[in-house]
N, C-alpha and C. Protein backbone atom coordinates (compact mmCIF):
# COMPACT_ATOMS: atom_id res chain seq x y z
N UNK A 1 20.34 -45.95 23.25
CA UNK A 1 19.41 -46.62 22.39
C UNK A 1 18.07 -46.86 23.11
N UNK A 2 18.00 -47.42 24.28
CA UNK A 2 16.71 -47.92 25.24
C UNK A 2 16.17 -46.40 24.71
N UNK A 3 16.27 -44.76 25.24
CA UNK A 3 15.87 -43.97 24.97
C UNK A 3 14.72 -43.81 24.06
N UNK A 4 15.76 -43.77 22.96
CA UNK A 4 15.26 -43.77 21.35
C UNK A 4 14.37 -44.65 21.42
N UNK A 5 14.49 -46.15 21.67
CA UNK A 5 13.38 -46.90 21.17
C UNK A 5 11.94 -46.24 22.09
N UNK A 6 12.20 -45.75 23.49
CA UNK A 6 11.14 -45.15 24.36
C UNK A 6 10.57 -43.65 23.67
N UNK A 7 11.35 -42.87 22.97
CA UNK A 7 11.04 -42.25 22.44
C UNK A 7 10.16 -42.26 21.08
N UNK A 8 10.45 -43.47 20.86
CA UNK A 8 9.76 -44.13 19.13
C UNK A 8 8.35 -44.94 19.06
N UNK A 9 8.43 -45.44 20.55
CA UNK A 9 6.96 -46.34 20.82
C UNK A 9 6.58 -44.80 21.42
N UNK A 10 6.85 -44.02 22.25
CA UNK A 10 5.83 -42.88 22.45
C UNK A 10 4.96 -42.27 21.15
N UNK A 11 6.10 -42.27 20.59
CA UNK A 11 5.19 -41.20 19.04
C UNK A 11 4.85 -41.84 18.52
N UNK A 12 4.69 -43.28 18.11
CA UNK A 12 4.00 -44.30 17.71
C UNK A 12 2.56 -44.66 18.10
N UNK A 13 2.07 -43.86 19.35
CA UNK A 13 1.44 -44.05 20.20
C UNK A 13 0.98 -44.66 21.38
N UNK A 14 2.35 -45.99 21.73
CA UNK A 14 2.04 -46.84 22.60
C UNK A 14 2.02 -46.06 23.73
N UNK A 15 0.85 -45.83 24.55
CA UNK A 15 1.04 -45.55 26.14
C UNK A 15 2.08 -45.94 26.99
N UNK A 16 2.47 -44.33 27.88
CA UNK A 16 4.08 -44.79 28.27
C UNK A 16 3.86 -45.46 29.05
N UNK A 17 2.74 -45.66 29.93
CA UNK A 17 2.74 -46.89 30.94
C UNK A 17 2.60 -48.39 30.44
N UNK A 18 2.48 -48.69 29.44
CA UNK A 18 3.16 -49.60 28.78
C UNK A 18 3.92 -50.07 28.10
N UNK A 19 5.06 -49.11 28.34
CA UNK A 19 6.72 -48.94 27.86
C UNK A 19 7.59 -49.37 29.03
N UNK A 20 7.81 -50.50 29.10
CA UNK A 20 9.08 -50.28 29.81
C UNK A 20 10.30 -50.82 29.29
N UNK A 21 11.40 -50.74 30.47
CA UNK A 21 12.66 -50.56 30.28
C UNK A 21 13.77 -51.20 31.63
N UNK A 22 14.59 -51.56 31.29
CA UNK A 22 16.10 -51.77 31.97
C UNK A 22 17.56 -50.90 32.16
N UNK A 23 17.69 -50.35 32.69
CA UNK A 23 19.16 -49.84 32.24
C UNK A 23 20.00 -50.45 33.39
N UNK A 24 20.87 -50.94 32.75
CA UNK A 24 22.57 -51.67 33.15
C UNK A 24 23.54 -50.55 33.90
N UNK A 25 22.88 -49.58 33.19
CA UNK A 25 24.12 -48.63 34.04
C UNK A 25 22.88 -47.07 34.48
N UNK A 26 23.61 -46.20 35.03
CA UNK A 26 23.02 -44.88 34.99
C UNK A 26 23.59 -44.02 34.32
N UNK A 27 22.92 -43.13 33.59
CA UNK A 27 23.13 -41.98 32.47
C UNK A 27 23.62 -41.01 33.68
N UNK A 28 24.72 -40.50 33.88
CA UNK A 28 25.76 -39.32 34.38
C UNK A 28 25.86 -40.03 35.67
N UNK A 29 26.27 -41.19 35.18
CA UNK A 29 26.93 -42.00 36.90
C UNK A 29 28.26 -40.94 37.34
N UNK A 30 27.69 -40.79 38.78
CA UNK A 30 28.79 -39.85 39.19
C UNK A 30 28.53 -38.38 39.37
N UNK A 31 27.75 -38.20 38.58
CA UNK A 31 28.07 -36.61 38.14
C UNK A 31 26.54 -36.26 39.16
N UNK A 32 26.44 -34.78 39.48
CA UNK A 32 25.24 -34.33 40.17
C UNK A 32 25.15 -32.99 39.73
N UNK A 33 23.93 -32.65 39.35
CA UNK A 33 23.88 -31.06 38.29
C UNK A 33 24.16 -30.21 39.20
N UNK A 34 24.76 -28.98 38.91
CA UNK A 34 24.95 -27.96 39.79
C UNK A 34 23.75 -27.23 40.61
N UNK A 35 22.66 -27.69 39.63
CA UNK A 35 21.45 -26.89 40.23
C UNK A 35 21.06 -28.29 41.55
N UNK A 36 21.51 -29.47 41.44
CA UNK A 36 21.06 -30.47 42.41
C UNK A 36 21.93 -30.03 43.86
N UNK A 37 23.29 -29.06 43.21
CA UNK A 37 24.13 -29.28 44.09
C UNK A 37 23.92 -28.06 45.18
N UNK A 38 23.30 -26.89 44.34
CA UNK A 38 22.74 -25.79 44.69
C UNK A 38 21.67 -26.05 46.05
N UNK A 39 20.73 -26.62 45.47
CA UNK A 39 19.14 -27.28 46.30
C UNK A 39 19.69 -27.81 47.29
N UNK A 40 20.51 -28.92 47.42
CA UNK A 40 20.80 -29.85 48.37
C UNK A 40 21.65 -28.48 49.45
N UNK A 41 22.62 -27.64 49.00
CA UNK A 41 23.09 -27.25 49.98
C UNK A 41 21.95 -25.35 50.86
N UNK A 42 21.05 -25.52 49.53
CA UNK A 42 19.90 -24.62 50.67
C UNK A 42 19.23 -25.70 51.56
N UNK A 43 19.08 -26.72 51.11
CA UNK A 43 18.24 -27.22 52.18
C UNK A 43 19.44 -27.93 53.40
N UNK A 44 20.22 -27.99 53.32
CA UNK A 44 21.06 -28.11 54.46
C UNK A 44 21.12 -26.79 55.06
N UNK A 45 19.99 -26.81 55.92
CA UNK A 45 20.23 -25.26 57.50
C UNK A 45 20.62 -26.01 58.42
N UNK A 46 21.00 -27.32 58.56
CA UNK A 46 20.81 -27.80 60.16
C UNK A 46 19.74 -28.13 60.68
N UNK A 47 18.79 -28.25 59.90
CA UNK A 47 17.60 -28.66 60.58
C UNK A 47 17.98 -30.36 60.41
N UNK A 48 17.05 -31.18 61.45
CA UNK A 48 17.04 -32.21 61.68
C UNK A 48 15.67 -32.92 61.85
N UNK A 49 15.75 -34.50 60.51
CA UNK A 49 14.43 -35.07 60.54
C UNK A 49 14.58 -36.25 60.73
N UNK A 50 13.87 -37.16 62.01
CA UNK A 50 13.45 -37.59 62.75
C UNK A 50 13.27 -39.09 61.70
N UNK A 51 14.03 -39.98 61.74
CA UNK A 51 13.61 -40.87 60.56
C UNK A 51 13.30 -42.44 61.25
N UNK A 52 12.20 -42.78 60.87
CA UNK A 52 11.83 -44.29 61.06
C UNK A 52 11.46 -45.41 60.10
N UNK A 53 12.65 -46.54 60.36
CA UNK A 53 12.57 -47.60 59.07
C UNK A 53 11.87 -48.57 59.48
N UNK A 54 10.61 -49.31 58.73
CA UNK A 54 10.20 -50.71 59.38
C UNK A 54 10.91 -51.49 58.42
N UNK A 55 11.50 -52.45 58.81
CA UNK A 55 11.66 -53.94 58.01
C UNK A 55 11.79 -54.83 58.73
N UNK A 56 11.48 -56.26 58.32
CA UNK A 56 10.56 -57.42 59.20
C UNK A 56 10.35 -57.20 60.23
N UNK A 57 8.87 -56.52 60.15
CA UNK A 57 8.61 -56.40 61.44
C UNK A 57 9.12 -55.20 62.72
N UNK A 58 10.22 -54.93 62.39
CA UNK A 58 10.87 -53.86 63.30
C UNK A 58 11.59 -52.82 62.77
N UNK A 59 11.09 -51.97 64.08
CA UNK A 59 11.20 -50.37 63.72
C UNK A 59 12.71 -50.22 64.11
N UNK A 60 13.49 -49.66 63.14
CA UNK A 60 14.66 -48.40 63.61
C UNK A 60 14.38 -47.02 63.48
N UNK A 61 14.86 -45.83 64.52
CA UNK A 61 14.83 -44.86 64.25
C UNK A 61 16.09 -44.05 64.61
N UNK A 62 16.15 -42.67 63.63
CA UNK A 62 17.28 -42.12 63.71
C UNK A 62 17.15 -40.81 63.24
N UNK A 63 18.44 -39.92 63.79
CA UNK A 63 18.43 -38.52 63.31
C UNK A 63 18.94 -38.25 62.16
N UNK A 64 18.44 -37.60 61.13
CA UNK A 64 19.29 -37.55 60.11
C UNK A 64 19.34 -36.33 59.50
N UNK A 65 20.47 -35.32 59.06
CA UNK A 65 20.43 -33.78 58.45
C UNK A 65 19.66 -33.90 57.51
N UNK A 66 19.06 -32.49 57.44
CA UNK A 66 18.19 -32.75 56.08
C UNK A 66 19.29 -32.10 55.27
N UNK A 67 19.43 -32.78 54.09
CA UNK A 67 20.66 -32.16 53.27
C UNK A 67 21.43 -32.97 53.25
N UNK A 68 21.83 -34.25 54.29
CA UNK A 68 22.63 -34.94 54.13
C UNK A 68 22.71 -35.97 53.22
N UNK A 69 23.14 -37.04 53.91
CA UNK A 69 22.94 -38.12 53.69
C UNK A 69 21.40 -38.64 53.44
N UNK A 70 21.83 -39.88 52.29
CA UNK A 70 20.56 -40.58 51.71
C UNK A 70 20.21 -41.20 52.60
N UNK A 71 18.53 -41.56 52.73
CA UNK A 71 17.90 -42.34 53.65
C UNK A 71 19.09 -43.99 54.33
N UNK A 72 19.05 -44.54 53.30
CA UNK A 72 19.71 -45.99 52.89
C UNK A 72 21.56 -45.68 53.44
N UNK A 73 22.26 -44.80 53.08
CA UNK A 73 23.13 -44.94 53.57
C UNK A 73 23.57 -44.63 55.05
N UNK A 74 22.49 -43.93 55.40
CA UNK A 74 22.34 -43.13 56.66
C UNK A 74 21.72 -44.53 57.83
N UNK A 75 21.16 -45.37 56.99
CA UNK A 75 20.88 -46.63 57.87
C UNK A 75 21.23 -47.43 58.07
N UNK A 76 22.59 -47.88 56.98
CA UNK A 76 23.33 -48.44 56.74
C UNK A 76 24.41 -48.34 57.98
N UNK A 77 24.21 -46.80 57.51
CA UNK A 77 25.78 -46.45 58.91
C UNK A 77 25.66 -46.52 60.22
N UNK A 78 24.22 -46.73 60.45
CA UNK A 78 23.67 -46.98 61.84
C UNK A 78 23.87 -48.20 62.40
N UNK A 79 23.98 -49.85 61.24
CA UNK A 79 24.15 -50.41 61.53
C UNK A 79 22.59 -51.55 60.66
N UNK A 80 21.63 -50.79 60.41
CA UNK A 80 20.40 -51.70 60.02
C UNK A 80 20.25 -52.10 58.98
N UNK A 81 20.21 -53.40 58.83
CA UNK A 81 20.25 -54.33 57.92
C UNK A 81 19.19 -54.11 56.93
N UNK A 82 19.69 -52.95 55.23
CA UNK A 82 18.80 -52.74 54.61
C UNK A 82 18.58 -53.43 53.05
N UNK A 83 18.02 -54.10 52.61
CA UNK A 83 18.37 -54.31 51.25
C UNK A 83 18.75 -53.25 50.11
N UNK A 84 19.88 -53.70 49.53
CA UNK A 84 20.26 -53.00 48.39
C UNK A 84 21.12 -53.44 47.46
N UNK A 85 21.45 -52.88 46.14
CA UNK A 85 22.44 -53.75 45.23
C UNK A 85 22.79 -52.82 44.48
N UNK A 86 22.29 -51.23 43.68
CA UNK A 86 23.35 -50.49 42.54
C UNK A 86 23.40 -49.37 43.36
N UNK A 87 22.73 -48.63 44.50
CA UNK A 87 22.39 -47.43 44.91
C UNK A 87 22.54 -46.41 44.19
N UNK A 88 22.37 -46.64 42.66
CA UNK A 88 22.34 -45.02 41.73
C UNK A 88 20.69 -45.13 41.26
N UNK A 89 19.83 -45.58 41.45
CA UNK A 89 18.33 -45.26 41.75
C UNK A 89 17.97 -45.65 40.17
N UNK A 90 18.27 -47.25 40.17
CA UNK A 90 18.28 -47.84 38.83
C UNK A 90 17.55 -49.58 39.14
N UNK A 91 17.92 -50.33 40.31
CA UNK A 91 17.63 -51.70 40.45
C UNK A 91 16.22 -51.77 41.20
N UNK A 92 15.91 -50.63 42.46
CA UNK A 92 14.53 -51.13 42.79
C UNK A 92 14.61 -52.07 44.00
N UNK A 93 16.05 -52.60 44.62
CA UNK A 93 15.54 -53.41 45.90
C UNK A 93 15.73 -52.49 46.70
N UNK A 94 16.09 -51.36 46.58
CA UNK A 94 15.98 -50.43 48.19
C UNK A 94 14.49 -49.98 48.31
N UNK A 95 13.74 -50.17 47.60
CA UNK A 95 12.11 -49.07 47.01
C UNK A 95 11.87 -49.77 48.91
N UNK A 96 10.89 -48.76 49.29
CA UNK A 96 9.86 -48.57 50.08
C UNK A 96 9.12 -47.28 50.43
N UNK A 97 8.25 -47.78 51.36
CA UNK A 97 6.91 -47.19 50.91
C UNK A 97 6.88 -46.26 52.01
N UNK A 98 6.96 -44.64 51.79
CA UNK A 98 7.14 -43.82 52.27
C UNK A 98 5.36 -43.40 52.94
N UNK A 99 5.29 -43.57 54.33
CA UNK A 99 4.26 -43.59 55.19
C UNK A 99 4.21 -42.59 55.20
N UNK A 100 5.08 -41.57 56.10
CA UNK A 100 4.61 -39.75 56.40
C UNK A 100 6.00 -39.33 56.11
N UNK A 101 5.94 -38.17 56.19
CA UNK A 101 6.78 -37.04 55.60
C UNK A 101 7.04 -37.11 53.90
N UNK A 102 7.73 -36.26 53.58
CA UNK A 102 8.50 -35.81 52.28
C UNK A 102 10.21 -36.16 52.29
N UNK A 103 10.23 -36.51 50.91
CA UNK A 103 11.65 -37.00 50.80
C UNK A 103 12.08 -36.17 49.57
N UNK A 104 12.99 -36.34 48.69
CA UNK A 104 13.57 -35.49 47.85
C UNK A 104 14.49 -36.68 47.22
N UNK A 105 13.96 -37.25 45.71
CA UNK A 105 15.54 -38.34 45.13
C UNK A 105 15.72 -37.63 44.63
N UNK A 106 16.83 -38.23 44.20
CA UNK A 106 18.16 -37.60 43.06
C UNK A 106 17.59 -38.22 42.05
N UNK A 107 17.81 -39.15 42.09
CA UNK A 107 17.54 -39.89 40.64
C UNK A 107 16.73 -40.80 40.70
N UNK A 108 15.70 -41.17 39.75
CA UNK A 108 14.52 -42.16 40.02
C UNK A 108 14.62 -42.84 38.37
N UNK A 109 15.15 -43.88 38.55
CA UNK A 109 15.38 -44.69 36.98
C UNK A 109 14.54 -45.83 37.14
N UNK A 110 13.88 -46.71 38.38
CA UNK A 110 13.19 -47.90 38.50
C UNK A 110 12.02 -47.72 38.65
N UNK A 111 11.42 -46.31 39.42
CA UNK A 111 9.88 -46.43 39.82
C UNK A 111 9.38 -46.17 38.97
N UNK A 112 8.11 -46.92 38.55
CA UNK A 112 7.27 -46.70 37.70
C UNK A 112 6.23 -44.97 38.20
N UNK A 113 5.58 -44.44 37.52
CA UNK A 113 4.98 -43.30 37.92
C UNK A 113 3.57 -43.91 38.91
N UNK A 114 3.13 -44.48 39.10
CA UNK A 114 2.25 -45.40 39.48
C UNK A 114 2.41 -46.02 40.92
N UNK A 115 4.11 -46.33 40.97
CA UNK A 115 4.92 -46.28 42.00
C UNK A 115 5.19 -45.12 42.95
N UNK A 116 5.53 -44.18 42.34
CA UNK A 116 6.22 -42.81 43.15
C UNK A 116 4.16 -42.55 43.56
N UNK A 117 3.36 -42.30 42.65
CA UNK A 117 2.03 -41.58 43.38
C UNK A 117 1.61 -42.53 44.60
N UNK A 118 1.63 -43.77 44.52
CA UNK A 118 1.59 -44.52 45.85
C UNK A 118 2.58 -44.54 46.78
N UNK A 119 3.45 -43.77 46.75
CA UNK A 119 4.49 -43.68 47.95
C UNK A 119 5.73 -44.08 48.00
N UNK A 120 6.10 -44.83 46.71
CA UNK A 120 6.79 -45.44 46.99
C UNK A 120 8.28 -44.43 47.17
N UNK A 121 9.38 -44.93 47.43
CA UNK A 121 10.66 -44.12 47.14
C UNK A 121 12.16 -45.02 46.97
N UNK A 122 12.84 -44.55 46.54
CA UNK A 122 14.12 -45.07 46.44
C UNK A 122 15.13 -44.84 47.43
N UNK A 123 15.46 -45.89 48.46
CA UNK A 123 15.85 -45.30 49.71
C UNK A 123 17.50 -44.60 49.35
N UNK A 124 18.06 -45.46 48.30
CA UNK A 124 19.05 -44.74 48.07
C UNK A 124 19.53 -43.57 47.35
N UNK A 125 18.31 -42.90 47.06
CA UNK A 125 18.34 -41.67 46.61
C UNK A 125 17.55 -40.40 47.20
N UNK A 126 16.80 -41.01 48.21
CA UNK A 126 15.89 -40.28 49.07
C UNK A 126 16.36 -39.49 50.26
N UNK A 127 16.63 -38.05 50.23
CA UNK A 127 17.16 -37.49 51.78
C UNK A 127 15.49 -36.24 51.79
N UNK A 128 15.64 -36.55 53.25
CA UNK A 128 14.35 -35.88 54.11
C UNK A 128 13.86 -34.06 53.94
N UNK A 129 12.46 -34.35 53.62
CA UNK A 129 12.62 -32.64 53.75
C UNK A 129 11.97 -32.18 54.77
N UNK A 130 11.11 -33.06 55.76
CA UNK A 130 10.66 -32.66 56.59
C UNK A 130 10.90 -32.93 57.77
N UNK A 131 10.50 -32.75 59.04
CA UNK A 131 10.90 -33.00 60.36
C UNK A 131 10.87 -34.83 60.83
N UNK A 132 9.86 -35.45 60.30
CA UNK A 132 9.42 -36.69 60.62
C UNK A 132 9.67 -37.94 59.30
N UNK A 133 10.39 -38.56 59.30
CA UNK A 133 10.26 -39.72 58.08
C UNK A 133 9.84 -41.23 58.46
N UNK A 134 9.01 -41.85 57.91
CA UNK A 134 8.41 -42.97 58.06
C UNK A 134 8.18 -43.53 56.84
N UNK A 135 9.32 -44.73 57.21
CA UNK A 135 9.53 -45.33 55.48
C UNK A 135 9.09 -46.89 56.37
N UNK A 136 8.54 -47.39 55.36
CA UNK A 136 8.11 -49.36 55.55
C UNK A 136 8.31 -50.10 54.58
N UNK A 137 9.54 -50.87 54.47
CA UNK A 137 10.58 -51.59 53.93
C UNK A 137 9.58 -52.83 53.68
N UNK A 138 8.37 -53.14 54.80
CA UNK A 138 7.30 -54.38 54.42
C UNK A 138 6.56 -54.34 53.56
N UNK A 139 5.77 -53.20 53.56
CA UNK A 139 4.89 -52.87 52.37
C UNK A 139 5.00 -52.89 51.00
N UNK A 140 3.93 -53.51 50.86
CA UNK A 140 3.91 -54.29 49.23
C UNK A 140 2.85 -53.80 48.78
């Protein structure tokens, strides 16, 4: 239904940046398209990108496959204390603000478009495409 009604204020004319929305759950929780599943495993060669998290104040850094693992769980498993609460790229407390490199989500249900062109990213849907990642968990 949220859809439809987003679909009904579009053709109505309301500007989509003044449409928004909530969703409670994610549309194909679980599921990952074959073509996602395709991408993810070309970009797994073994290459390895270089990842750095700021939050309060302090830096972690770590190796992480490109292809692998998501930013957020990959920091998680390191041990660094990251905020989070649905990790299907729907609530918005993992968002930070992607400094240098390129990332790649799966699914982006919270950022506004306004959001993603300023940098932002969804750490729990975000795995690396380049050699260097610099994400800042402070930035507002």
């Amino acid at each position: 239904m949220t859809f439809s009604v987003r679909e009904f204020l579009e053709e109505s004319g309301v500007p989509r940046e003044r449409i928004h929305f909530e969703l409670f759950t994610i549309p194909g929780a679980g599921k990952r398209s074959v073509a996602s599943e395709i991408k993810m495993a070309s970009i797994s060669t073994g290459a390895i990108s270089k990842v750095f998290v700021k939050r309060d104040g302090i830096t972690f850094d770590f190796d992480l496959a490109m292809g692998g693992q998501n930013l957020l769980d990959a920091a998680l498993q390191r041990g660094v204390d990251l905020p989070y609460a649905c990790k299907g790229g729907v609530c918005c407390t993992c968002k930070a603000k992607l400094l240098e490199g390129k990332v790649e989500m799966d699914e982006n249900w919270g950022l506004e478009p306004d959001e993603v062109a300023a940098g932002y990213i969804l750490t729990c849907q975000a795995h690396p495409l380049t050699d260097r990642i610099v994400v800042d968990f402070d930035a507002k």
